[in-house]
PDB file of N, CA and C in Angstrom:
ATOM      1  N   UNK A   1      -8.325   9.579  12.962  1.00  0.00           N
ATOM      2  CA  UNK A   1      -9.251   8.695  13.613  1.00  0.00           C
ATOM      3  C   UNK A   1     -10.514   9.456  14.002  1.00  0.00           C
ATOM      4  N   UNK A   2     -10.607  10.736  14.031  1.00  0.00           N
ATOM      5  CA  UNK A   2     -11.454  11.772  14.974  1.00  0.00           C
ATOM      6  C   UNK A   2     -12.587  11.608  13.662  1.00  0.00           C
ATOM      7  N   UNK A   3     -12.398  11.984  12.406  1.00  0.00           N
ATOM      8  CA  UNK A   3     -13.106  11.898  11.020  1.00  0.00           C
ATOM      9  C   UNK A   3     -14.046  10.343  11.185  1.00  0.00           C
ATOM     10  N   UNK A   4     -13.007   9.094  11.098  1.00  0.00           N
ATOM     11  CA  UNK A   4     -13.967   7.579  11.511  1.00  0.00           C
ATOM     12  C   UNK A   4     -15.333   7.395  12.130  1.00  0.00           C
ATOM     13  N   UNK A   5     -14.543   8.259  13.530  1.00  0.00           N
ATOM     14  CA  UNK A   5     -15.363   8.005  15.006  1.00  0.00           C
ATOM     15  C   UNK A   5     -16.894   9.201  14.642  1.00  0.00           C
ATOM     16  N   UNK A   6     -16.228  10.483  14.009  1.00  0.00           N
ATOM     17  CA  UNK A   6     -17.540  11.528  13.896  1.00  0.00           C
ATOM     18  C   UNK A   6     -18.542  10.970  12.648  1.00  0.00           C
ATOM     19  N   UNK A   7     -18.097  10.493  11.722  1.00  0.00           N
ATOM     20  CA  UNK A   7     -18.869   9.418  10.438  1.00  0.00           C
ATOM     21  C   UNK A   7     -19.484   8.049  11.095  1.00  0.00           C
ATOM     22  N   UNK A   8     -19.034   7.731  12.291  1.00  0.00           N
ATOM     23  CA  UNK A   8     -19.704   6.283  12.813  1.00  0.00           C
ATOM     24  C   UNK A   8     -20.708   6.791  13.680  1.00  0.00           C
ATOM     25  N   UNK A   9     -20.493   8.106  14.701  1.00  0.00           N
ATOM     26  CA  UNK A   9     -21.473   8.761  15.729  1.00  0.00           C
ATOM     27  C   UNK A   9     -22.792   9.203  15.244  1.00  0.00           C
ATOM     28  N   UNK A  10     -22.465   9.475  13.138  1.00  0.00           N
ATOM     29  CA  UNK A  10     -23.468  10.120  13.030  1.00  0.00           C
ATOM     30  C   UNK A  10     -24.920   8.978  13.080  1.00  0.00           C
ATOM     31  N   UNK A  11     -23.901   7.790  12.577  1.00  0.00           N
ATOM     32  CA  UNK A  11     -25.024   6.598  12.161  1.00  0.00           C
ATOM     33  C   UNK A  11     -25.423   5.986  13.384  1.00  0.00           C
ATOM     34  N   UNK A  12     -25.017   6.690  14.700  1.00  0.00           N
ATOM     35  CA  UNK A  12     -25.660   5.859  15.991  1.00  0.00           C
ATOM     36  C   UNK A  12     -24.549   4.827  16.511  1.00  0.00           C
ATOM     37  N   UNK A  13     -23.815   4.976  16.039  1.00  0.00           N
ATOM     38  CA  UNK A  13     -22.522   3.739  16.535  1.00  0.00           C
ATOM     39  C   UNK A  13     -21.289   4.474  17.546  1.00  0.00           C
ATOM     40  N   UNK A  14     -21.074   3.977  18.391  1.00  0.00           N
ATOM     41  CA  UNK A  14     -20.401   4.618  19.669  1.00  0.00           C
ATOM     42  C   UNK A  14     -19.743   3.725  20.664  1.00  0.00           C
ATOM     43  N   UNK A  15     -18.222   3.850  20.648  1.00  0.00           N
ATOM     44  CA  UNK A  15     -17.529   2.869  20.711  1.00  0.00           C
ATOM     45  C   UNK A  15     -16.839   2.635  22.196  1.00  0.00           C
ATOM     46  N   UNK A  16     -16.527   2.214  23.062  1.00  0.00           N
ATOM     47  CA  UNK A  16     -15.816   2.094  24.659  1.00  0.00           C
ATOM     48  C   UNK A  16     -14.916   1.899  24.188  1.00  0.00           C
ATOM     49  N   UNK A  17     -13.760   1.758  23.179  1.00  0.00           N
ATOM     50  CA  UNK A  17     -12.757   1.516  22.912  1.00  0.00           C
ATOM     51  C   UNK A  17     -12.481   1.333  21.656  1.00  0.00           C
ATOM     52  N   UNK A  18     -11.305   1.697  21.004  1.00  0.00           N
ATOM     53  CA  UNK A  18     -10.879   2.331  19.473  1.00  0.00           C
ATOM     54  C   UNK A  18      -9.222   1.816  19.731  1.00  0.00           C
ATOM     55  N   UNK A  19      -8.794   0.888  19.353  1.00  0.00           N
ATOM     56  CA  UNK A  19      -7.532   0.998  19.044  1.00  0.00           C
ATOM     57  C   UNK A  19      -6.917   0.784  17.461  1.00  0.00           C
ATOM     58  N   UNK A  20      -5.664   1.305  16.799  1.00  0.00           N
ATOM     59  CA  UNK A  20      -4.943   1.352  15.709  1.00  0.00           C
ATOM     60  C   UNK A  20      -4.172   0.393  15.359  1.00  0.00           C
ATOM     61  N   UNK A  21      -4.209  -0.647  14.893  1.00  0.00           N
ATOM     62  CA  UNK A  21      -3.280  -1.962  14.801  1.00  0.00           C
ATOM     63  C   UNK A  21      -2.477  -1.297  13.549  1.00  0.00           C
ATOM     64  N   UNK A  22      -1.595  -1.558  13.801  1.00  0.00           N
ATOM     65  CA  UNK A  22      -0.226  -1.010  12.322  1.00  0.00           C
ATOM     66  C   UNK A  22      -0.559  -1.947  11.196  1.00  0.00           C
ATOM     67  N   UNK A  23      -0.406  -1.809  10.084  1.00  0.00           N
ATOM     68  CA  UNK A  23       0.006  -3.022   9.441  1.00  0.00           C
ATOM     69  C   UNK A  23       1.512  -4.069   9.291  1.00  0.00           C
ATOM     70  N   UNK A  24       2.674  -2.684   9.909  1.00  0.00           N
ATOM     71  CA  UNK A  24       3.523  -3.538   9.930  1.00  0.00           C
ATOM     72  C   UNK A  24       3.231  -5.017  11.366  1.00  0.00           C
ATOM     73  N   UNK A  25       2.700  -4.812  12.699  1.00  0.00           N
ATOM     74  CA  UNK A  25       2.159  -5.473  13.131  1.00  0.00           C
ATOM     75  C   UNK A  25       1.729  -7.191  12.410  1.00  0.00           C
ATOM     76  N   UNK A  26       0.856  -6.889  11.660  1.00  0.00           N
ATOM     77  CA  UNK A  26       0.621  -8.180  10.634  1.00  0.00           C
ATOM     78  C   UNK A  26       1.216  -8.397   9.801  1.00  0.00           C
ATOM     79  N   UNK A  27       2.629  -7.662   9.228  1.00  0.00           N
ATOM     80  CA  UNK A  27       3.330  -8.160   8.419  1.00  0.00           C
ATOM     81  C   UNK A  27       2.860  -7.979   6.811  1.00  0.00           C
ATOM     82  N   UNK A  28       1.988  -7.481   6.819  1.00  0.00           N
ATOM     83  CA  UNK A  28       1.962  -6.675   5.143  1.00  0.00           C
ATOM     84  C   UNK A  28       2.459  -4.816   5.217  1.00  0.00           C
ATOM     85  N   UNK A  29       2.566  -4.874   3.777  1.00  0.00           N
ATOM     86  CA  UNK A  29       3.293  -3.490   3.185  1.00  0.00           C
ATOM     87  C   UNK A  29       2.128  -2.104   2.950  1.00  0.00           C
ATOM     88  N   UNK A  30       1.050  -2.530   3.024  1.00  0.00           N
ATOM     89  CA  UNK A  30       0.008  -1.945   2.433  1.00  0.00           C
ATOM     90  C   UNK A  30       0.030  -0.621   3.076  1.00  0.00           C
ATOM     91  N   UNK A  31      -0.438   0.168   2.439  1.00  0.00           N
ATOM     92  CA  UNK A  31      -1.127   1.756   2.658  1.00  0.00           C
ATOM     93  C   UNK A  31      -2.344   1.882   3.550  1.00  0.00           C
ATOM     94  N   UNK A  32      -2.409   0.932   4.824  1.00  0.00           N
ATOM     95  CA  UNK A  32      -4.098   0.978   5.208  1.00  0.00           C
ATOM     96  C   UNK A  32      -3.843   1.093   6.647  1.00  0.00           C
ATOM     97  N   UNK A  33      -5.218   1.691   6.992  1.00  0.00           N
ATOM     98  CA  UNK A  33      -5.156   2.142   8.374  1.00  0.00           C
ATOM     99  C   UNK A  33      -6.385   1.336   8.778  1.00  0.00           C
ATOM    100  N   UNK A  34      -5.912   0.175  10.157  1.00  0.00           N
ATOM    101  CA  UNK A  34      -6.645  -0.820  10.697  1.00  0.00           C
ATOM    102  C   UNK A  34      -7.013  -0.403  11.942  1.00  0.00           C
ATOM    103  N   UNK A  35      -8.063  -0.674  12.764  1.00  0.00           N
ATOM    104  CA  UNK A  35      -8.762  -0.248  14.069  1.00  0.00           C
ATOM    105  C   UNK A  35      -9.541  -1.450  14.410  1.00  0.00           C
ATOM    106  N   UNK A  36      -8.981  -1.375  15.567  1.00  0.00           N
ATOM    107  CA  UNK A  36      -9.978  -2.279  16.489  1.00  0.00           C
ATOM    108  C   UNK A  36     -10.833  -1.781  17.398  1.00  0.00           C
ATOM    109  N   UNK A  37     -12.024  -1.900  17.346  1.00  0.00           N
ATOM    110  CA  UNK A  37     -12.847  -1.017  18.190  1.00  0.00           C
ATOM    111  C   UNK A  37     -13.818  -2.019  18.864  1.00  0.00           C
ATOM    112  N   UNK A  38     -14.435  -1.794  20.299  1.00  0.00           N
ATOM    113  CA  UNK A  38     -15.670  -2.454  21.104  1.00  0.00           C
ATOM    114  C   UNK A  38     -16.560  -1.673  21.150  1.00  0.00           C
ATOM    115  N   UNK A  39     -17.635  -1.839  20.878  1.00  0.00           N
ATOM    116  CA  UNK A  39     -18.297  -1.151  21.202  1.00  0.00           C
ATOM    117  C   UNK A  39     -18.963  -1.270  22.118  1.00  0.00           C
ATOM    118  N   UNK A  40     -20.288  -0.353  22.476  1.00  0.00           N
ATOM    119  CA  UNK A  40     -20.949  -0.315  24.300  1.00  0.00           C
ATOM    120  C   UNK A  40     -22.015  -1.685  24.799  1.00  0.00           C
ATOM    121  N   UNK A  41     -22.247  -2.573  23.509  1.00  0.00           N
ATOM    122  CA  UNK A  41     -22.439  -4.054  23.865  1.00  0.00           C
ATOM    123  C   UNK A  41     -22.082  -5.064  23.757  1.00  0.00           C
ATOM    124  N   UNK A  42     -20.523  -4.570  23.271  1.00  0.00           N
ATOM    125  CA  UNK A  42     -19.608  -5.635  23.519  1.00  0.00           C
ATOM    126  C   UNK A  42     -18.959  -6.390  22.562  1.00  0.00           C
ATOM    127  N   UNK A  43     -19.359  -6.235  21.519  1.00  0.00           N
ATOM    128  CA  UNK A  43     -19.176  -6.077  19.899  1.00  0.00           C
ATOM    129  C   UNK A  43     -18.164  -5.587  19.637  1.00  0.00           C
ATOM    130  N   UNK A  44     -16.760  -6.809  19.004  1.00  0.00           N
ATOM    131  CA  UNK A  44     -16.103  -6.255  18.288  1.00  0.00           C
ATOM    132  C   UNK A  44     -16.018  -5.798  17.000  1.00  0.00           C
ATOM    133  N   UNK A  45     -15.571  -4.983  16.202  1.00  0.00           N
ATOM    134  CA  UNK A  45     -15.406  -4.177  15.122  1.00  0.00           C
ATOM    135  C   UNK A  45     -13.726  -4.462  14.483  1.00  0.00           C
ATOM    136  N   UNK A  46     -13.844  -4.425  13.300  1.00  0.00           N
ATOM    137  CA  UNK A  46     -12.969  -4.066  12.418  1.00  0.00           C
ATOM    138  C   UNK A  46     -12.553  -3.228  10.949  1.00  0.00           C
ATOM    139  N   UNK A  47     -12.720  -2.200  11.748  1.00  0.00           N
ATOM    140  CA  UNK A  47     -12.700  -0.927  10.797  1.00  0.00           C
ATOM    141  C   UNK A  47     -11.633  -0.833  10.225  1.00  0.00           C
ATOM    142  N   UNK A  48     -11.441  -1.049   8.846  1.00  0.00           N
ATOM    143  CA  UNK A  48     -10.345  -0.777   7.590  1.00  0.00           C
ATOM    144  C   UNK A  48     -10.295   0.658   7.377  1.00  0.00           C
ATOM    145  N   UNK A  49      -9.513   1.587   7.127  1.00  0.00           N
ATOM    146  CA  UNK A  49      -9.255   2.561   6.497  1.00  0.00           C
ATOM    147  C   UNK A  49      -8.877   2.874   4.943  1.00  0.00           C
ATOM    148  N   UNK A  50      -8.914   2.825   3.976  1.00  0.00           N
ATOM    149  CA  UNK A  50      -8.374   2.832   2.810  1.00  0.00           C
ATOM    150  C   UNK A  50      -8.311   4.285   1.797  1.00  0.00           C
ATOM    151  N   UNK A  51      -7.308   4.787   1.594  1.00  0.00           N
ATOM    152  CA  UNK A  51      -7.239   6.027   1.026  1.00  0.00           C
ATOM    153  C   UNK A  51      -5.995   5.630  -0.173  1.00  0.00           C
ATOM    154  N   UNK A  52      -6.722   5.982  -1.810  1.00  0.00           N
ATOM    155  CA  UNK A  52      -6.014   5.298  -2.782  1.00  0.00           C
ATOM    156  C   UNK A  52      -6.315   6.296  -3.861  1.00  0.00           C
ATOM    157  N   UNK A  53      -5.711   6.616  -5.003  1.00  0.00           N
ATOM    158  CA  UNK A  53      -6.310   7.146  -5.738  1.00  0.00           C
ATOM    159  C   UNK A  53      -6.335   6.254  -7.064  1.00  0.00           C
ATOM    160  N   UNK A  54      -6.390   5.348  -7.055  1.00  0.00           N
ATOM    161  CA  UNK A  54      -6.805   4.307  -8.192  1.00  0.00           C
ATOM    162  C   UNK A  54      -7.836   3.678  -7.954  1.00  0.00           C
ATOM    163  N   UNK A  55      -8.933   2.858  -8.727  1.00  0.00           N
ATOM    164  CA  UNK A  55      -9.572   2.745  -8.255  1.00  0.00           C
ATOM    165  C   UNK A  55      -9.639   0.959  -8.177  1.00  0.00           C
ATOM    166  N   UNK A  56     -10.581   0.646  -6.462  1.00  0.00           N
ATOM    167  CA  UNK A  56     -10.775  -0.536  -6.017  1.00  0.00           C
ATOM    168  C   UNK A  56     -10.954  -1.722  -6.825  1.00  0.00           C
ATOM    169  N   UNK A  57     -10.382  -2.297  -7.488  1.00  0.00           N
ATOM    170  CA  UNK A  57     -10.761  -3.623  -7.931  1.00  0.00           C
ATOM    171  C   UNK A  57     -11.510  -4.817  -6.913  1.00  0.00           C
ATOM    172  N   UNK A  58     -11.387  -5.946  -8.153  1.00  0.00           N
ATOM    173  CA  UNK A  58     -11.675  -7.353  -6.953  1.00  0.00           C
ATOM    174  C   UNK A  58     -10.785  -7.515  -6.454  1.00  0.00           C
ATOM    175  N   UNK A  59      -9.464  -8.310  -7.392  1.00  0.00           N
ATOM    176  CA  UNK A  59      -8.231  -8.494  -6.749  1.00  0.00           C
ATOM    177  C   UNK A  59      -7.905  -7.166  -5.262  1.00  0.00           C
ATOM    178  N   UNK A  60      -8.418  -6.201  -5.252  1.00  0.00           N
ATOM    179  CA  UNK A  60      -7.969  -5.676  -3.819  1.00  0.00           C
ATOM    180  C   UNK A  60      -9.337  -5.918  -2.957  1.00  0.00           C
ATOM    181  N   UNK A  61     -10.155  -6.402  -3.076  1.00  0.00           N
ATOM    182  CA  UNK A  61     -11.043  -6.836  -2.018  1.00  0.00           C
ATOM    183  C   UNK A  61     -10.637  -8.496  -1.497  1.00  0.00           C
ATOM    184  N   UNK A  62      -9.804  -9.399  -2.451  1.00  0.00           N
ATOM    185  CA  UNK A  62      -9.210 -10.331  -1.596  1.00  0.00           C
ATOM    186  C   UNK A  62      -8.176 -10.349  -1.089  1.00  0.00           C
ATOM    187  N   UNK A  63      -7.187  -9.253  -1.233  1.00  0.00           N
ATOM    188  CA  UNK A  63      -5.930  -8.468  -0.857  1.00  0.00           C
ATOM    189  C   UNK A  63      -7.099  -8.450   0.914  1.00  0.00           C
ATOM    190  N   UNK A  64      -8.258  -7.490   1.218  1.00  0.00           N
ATOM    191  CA  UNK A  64      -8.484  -7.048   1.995  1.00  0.00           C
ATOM    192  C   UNK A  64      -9.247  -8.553   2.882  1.00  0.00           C
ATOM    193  N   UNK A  65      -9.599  -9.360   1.980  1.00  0.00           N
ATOM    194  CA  UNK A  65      -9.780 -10.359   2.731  1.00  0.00           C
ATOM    195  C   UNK A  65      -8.756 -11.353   3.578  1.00  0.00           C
ATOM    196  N   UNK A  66      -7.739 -11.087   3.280  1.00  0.00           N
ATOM    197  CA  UNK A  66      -6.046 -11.775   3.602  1.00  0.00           C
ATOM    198  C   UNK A  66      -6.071 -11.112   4.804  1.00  0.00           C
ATOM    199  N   UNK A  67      -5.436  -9.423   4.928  1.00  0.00           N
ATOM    200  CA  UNK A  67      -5.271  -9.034   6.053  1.00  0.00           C
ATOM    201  C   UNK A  67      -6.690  -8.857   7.402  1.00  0.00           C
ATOM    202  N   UNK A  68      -7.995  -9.248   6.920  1.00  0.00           N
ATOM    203  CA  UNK A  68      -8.577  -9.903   7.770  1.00  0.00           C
ATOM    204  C   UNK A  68      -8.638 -10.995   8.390  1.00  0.00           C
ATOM    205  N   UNK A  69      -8.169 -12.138   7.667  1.00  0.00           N
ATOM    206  CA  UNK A  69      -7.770 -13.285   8.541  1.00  0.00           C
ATOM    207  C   UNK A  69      -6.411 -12.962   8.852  1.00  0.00           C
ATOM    208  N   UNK A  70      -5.326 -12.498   8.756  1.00  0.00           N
ATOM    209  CA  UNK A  70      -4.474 -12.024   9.271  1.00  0.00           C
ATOM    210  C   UNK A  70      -4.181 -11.356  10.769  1.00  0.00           C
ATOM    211  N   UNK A  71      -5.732 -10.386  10.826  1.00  0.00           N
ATOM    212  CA  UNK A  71      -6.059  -9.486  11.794  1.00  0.00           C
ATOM    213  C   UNK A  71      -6.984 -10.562  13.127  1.00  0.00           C
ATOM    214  N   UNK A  72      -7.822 -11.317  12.234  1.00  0.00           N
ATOM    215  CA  UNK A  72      -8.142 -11.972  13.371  1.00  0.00           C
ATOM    216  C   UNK A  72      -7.442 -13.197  14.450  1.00  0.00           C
ATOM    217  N   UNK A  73      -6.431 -13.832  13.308  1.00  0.00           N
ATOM    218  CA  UNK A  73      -5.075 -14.480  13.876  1.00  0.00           C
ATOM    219  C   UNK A  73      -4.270 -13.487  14.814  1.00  0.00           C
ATOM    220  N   UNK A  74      -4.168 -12.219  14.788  1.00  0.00           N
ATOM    221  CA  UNK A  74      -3.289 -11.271  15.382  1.00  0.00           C
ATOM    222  C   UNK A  74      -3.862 -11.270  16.647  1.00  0.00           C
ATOM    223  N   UNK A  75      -5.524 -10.526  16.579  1.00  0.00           N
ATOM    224  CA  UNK A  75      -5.930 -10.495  17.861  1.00  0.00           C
ATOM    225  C   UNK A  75      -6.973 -11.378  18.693  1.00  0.00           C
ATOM    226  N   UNK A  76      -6.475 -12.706  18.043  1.00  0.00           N
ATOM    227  CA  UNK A  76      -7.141 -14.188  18.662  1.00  0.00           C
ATOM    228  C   UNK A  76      -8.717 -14.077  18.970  1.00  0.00           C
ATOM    229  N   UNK A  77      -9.388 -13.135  17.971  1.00  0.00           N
ATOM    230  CA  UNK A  77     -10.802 -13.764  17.751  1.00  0.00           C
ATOM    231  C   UNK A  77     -11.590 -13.230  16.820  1.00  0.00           C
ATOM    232  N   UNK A  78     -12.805 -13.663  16.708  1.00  0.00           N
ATOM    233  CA  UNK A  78     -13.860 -13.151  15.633  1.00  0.00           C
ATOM    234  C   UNK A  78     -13.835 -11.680  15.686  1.00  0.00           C
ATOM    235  N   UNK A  79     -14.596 -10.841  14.771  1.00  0.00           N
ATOM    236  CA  UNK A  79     -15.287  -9.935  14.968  1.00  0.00           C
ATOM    237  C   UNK A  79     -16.624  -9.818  14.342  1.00  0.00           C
ATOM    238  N   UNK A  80     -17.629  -9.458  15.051  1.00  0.00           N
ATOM    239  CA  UNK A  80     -18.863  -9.216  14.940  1.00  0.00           C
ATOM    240  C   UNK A  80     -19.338  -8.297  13.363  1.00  0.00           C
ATOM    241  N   UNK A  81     -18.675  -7.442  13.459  1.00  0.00           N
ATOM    242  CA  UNK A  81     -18.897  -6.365  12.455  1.00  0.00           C
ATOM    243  C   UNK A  81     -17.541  -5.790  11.998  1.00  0.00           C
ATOM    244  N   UNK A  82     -17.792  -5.875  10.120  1.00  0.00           N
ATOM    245  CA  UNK A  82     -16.219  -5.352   9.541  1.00  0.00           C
ATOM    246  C   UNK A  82     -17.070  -4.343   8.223  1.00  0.00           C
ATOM    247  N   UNK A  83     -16.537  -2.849   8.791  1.00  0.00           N
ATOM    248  CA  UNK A  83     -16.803  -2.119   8.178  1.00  0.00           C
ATOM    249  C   UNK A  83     -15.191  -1.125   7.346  1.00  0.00           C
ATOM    250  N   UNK A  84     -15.685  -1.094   6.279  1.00  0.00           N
ATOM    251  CA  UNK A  84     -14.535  -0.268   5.660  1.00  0.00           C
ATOM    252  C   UNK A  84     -14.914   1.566   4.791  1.00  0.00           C
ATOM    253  N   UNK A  85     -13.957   1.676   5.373  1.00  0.00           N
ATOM    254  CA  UNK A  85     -14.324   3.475   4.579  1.00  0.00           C
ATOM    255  C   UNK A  85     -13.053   3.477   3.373  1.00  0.00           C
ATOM    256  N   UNK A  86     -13.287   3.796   2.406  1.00  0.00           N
ATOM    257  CA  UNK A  86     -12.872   3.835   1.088  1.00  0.00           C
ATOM    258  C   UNK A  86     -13.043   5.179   0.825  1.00  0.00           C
ATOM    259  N   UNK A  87     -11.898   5.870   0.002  1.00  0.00           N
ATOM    260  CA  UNK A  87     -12.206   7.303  -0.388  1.00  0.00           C
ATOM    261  C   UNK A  87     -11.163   7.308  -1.505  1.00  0.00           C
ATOM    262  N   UNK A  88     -12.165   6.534  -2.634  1.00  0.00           N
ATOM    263  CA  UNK A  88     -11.665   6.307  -3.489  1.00  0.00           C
ATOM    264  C   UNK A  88     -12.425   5.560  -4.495  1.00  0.00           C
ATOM    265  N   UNK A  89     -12.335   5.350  -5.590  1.00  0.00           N
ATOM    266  CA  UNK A  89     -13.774   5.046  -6.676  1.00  0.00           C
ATOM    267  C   UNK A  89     -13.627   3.475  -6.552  1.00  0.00           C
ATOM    268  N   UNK A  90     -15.062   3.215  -6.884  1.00  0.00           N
ATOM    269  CA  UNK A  90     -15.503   1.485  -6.416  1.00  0.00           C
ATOM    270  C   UNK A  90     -15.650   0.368  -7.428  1.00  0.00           C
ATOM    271  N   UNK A  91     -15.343   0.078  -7.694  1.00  0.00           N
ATOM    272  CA  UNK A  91     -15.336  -1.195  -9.139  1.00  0.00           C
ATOM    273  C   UNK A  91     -16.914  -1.825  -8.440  1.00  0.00           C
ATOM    274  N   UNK A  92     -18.064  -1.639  -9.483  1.00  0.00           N
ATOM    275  CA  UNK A  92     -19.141  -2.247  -8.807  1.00  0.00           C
ATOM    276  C   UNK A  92     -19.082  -4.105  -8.541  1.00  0.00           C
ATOM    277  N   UNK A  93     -18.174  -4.609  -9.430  1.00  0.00           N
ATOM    278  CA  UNK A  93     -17.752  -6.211  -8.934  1.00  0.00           C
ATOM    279  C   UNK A  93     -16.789  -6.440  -7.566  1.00  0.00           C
ATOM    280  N   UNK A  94     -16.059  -5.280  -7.437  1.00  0.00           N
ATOM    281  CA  UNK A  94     -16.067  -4.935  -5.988  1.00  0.00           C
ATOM    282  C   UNK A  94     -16.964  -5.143  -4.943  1.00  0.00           C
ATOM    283  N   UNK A  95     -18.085  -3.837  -5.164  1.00  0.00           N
ATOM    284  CA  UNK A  95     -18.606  -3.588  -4.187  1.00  0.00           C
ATOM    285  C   UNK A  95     -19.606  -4.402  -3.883  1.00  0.00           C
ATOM    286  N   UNK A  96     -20.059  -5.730  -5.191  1.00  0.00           N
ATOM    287  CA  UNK A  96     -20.670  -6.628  -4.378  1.00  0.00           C
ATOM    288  C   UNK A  96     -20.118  -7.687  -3.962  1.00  0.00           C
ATOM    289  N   UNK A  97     -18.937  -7.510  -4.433  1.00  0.00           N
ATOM    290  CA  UNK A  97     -18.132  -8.871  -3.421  1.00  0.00           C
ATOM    291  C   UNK A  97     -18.052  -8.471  -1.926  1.00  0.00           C
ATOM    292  N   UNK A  98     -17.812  -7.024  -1.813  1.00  0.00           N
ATOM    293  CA  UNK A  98     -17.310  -6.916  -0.441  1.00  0.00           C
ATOM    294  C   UNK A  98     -18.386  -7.063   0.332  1.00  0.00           C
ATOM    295  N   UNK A  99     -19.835  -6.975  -0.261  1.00  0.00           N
ATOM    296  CA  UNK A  99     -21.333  -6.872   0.665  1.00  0.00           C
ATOM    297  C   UNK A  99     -21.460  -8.278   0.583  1.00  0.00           C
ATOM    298  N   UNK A 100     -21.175  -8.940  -0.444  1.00  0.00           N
ATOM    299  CA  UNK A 100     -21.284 -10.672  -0.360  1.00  0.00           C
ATOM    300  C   UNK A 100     -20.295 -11.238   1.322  1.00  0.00           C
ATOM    301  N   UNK A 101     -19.213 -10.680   0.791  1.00  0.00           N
ATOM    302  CA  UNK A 101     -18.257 -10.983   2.638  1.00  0.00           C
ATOM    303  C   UNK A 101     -18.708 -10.498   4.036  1.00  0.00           C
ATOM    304  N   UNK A 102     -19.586  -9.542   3.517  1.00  0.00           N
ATOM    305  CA  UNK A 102     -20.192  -9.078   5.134  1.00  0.00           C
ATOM    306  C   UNK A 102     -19.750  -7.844   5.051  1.00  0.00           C
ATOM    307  N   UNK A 103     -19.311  -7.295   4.358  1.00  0.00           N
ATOM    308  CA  UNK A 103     -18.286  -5.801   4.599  1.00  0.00           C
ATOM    309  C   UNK A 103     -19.478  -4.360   4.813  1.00  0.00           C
ATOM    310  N   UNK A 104     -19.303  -3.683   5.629  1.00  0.00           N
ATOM    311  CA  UNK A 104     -20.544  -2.446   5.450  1.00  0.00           C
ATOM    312  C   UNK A 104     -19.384  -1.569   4.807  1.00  0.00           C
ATOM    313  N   UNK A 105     -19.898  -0.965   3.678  1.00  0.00           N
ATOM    314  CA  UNK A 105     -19.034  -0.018   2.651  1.00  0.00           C
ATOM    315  C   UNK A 105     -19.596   1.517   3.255  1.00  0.00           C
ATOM    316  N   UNK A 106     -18.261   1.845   3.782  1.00  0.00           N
ATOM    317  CA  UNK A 106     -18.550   3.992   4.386  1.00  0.00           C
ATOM    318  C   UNK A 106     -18.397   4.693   2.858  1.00  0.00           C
TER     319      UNK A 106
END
């Protein structure tokens, strides 16, 4: 989490609160590390983690759209801003679907 928070500090983003939602929590199997974070105006966040060594398709950007409505059913509301860090190669029909959904790509 220390890696997230020092990659979000650099861009000016600085959070009053950071928590780790499991995925078993929401009931999928997946390999991903979910965070809920506020930040200092009050702004919630939903920071995805994703570490894969295949690379991102579409079909896994609506995989990632599932456990977002999933996540926001979990913790009974919107979030303001949904950013994901990927460390792993990007299917460019990916990466404009995920900027079409609102997604900021780390």
């Amino acid at each position: 989490m220390q890696i997230i928070v020092d990659s979000l500090r650099k861009k000016g983003k600085i959070y009053k609160k950071m928590q780790e939602i499991f995925p078993k929590e929401l009931g999928i199997r997946n390999r991903i590390k979910i965070y809920k974070a506020t930040d200092i105006t009050g702004y919630f966040w939903a920071i995805f983690v994703i570490s894969q060594k295949s690379k991102l398709l579409i079909k896994d950007v609506e995989k990632f759209e599932e456990i977002y409505t999933k996540l926001t059913l979990f913790c009974a509301h919107n979030f303001k801003h949904k950013t994901i860090f990927i460390d792993a190669p990007l299917c460019s029909k990916a990466k404009s679907a995920l900027q079409e959904l609102g997604w900021k790509i780390q």
